[in-house]
C-alpha atoms as a PDB file:
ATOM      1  CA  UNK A   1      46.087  39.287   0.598  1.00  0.00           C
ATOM      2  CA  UNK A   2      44.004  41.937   2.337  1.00  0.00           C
ATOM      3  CA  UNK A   3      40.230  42.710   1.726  1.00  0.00           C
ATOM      4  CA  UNK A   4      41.403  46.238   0.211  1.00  0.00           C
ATOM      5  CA  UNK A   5      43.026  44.663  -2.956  1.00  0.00           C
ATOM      6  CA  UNK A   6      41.309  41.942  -3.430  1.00  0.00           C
ATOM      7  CA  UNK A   7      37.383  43.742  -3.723  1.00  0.00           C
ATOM      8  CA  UNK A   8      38.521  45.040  -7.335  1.00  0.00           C
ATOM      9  CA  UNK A   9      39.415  41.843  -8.389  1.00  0.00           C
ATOM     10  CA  UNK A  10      36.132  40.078  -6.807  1.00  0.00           C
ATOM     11  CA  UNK A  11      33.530  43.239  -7.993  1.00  0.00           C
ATOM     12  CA  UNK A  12      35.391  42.194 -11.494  1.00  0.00           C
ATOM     13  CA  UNK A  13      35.040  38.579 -11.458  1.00  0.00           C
ATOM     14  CA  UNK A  14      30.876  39.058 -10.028  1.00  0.00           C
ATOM     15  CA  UNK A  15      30.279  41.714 -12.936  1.00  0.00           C
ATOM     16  CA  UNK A  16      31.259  39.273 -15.549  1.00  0.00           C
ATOM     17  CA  UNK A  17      28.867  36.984 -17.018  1.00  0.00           C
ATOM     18  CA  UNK A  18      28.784  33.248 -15.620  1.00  0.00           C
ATOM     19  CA  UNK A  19      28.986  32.128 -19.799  1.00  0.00           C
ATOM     20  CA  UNK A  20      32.225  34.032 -19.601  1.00  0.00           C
ATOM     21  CA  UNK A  21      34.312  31.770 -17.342  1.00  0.00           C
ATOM     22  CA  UNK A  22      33.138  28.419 -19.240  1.00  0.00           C
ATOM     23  CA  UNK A  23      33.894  29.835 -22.672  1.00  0.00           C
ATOM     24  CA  UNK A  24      37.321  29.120 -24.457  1.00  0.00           C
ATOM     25  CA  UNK A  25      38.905  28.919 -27.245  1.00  0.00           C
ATOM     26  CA  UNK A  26      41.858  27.516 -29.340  1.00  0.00           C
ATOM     27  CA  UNK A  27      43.632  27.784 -32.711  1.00  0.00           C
ATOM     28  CA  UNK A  28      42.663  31.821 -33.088  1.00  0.00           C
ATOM     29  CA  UNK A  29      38.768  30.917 -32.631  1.00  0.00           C
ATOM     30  CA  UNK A  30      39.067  28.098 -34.934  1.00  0.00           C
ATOM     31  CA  UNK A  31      37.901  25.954 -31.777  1.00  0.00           C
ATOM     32  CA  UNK A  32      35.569  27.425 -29.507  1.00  0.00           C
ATOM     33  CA  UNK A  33      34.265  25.574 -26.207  1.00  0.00           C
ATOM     34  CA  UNK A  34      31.934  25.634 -22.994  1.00  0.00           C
ATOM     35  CA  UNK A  35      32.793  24.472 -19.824  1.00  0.00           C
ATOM     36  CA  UNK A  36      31.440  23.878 -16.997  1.00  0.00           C
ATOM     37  CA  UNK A  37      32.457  27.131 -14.770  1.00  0.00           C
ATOM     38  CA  UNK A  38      33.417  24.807 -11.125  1.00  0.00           C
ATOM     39  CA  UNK A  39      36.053  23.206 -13.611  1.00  0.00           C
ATOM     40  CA  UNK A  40      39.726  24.820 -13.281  1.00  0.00           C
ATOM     41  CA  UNK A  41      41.789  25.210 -15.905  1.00  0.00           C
ATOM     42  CA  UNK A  42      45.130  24.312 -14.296  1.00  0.00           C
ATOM     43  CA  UNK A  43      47.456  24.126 -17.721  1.00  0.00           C
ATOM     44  CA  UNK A  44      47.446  25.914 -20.964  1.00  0.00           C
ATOM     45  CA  UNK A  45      48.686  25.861 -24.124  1.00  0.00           C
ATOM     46  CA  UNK A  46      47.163  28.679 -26.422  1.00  0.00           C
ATOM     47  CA  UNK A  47      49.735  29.441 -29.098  1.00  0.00           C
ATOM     48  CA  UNK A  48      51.753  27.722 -31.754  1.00  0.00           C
ATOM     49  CA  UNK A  49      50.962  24.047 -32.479  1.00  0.00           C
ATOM     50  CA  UNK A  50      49.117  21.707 -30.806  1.00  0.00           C
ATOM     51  CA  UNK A  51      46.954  23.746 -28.329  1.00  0.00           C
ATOM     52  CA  UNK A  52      45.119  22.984 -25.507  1.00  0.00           C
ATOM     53  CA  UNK A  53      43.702  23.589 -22.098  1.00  0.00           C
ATOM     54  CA  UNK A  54      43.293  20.841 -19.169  1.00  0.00           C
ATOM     55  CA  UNK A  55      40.992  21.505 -16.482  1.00  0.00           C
ATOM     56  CA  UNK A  56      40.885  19.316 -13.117  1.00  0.00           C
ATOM     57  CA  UNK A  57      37.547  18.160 -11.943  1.00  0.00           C
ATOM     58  CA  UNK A  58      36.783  18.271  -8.573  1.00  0.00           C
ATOM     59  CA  UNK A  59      36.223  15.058  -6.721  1.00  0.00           C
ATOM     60  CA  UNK A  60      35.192  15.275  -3.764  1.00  0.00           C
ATOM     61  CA  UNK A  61      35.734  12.127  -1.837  1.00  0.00           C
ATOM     62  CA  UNK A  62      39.242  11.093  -0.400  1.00  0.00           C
ATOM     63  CA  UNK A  63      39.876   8.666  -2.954  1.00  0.00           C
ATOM     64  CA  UNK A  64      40.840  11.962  -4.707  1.00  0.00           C
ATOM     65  CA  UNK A  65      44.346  11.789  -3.246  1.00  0.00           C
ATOM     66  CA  UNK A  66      45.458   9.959  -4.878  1.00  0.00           C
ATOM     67  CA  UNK A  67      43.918  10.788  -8.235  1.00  0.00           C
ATOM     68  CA  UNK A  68      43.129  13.195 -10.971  1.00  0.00           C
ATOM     69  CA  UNK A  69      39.639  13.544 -12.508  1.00  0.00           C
ATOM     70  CA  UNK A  70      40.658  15.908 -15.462  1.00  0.00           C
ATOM     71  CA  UNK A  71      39.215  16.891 -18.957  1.00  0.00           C
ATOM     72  CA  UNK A  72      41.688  18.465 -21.796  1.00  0.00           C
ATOM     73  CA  UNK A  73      40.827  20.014 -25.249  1.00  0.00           C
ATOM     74  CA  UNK A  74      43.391  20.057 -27.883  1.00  0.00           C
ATOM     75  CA  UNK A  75      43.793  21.402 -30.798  1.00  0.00           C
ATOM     76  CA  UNK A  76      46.728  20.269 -34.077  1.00  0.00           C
ATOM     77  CA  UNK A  77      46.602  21.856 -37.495  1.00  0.00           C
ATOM     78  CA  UNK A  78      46.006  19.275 -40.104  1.00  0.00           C
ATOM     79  CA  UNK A  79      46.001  19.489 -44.043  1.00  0.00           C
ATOM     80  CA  UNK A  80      43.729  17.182 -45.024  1.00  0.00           C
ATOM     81  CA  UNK A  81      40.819  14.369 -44.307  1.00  0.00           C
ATOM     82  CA  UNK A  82      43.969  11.553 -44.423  1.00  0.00           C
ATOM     83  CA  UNK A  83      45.641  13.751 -41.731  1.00  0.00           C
ATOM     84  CA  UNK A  84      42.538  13.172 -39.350  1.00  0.00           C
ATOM     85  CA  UNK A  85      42.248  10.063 -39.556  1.00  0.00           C
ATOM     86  CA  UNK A  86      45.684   9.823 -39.180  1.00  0.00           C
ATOM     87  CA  UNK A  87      45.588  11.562 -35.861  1.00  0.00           C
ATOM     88  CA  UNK A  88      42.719   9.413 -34.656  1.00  0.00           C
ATOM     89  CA  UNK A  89      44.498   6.207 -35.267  1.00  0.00           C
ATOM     90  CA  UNK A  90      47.474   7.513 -33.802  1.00  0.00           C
ATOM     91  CA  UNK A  91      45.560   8.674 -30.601  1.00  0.00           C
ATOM     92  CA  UNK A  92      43.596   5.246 -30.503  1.00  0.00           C
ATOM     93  CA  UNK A  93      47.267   2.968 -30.464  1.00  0.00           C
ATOM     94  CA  UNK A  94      48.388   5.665 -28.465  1.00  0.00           C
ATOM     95  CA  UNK A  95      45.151   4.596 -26.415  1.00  0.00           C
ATOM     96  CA  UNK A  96      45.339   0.765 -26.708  1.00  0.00           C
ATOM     97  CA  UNK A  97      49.664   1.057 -25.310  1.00  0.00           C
ATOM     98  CA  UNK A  98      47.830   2.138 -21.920  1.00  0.00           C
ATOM     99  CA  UNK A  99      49.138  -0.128 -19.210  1.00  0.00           C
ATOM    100  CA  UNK A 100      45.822  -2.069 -18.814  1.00  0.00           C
ATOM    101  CA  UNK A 101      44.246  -1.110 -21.384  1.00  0.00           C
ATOM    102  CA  UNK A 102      40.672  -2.284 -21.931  1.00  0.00           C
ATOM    103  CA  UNK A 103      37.859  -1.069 -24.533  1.00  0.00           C
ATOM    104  CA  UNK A 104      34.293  -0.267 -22.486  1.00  0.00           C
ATOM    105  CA  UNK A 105      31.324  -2.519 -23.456  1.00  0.00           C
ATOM    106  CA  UNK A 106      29.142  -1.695 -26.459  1.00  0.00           C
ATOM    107  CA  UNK A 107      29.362  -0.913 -30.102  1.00  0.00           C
ATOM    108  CA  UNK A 108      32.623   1.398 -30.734  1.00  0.00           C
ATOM    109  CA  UNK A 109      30.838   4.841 -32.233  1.00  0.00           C
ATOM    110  CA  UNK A 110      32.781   6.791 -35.180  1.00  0.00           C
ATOM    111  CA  UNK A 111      35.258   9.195 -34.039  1.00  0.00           C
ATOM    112  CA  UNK A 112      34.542   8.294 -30.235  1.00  0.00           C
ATOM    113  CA  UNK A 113      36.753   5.489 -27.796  1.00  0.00           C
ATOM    114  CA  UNK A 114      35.670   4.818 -24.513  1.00  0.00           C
ATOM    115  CA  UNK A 115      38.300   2.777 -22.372  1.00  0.00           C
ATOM    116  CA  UNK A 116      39.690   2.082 -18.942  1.00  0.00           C
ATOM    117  CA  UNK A 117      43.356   1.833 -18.284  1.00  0.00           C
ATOM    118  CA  UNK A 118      45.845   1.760 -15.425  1.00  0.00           C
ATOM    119  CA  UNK A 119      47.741   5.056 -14.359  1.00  0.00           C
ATOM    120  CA  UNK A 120      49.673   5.171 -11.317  1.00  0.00           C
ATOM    121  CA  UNK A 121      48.530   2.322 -10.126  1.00  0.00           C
ATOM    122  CA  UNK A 122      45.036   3.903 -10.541  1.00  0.00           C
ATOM    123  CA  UNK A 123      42.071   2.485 -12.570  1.00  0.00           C
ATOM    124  CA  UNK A 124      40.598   5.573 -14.832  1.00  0.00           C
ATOM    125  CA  UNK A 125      38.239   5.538 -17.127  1.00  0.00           C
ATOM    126  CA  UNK A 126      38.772   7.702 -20.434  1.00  0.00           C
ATOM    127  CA  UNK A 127      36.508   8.945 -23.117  1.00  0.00           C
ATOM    128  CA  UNK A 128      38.071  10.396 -26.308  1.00  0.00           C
ATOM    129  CA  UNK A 129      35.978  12.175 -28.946  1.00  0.00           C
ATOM    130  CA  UNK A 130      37.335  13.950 -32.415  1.00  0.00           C
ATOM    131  CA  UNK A 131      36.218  16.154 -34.490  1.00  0.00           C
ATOM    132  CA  UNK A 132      37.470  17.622 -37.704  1.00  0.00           C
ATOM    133  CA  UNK A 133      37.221  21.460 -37.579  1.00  0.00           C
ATOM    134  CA  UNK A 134      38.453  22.906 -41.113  1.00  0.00           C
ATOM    135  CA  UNK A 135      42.016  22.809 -40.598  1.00  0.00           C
ATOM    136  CA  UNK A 136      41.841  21.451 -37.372  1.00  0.00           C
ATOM    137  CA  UNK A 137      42.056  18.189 -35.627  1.00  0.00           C
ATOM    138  CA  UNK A 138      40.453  18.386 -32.213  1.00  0.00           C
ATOM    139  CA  UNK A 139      40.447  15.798 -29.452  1.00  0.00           C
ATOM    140  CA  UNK A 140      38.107  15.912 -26.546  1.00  0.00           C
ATOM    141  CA  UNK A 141      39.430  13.817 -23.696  1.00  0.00           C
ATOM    142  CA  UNK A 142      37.723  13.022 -20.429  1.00  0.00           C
ATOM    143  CA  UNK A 143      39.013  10.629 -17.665  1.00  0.00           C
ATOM    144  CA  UNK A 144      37.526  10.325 -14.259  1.00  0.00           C
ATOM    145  CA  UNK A 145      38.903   7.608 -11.592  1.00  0.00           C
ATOM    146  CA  UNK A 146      36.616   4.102 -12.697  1.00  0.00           C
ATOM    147  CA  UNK A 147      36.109   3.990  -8.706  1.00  0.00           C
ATOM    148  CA  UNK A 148      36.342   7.516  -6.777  1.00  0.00           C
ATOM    149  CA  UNK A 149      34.511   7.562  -3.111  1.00  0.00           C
ATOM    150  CA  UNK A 150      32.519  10.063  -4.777  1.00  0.00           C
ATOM    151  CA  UNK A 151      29.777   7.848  -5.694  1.00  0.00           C
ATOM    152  CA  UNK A 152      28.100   6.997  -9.041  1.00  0.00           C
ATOM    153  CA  UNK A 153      26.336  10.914  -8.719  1.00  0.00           C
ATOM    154  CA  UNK A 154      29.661  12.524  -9.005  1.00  0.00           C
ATOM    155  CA  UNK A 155      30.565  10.541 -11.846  1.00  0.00           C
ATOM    156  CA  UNK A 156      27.087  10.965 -13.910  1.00  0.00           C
ATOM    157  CA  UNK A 157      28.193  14.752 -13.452  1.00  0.00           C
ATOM    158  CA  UNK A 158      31.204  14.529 -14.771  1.00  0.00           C
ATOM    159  CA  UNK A 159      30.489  12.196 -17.670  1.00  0.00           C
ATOM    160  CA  UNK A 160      27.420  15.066 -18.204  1.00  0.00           C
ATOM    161  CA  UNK A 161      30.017  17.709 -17.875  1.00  0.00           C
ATOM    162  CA  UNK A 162      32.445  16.039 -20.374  1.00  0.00           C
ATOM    163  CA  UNK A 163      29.120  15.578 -22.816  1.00  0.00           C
ATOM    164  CA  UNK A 164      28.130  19.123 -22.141  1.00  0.00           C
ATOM    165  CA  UNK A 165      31.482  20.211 -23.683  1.00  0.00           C
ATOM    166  CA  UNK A 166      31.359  17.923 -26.673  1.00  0.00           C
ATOM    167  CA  UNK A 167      28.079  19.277 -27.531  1.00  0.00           C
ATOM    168  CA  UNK A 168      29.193  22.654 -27.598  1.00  0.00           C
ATOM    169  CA  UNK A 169      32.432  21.567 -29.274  1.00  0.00           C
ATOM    170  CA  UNK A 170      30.203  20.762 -32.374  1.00  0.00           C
ATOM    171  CA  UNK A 171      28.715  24.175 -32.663  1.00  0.00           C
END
């Protein structure tokens, strides 16, 4: 692409606020979300039911190769209390049928599982979080590789990143 049609596109993308590449949203507004802006969304879902958006998380290291650091947000419409909980339970054996599966030290919160598991012959850690929005069931799931090259500073970001988004999730 030359310089000539790419400056509108890049005198666009600077006039636009930095809050305006983080923000999203799912289920008409019915879900609305910050994230962090170095995060690309790589896949979308935005209408009918479920919804969602996954973004990829940049590791750095070369352990990235052969891994995928990646946070998603969905979204399902549900008709009552029961029908969260039923999701959640669902989502947790979902969860537990990981090959490898293994709950993460500590007292299990409400609504929250924090796990490792095996993918690809990869060790990952995950961290699920639900809320119940209205209507909505929403899942908040992070996973990062339990050992990237990155370092334990790339991974305090990310789990900051992924806790960054669940706070704003509850707003």
């Amino acid at each position: 692409m030359n310089l000539r049609h790419a400056l509108p596109t890049l005198v666009l993308a600077l006039a636009l606020p930095a809050a305006y590449a983080g923000d999203y949203a799912l289920a008409d507004g019915g879900v609305r979300f910050s994230a962090p802006s170095d995060w690309n969304a790589i896949m979308e879902k935005t209408e009918g039911d479920p919804q969602f958006i996954a973004f990829q998380v940049r590791d750095p290291s070369p352990s990235a190769a052969d891994s995928l650091a990646r946070v998603t947000v969905s979204a399902r419409r549900i008709a009552n209390d029961d029908a969260f909980a039923q999701y959640v339970r669902d989502q947790l054996a979902h969860a537990k049928g990981l090959s490898g599966y293994q709950p993460a030290a500590g007292a299990p919160a409400a609504n929250r599982s924090d796990y490792s598991a095996t993918e690809s012959k990869v060790r990952y850690s995950y961290s699920e979080r639900y809320y119940h929005k209205g209507m909505l069931a929403v899942q908040l799931r992070c996973v990062r590789p339990a050992a990237s090259q990155a370092g334990p500073a790339w991974a305090a970001a990310f789990d900051r990143g992924c806790d960054d988004v669940a706070v704003s999730l509850q707003r």
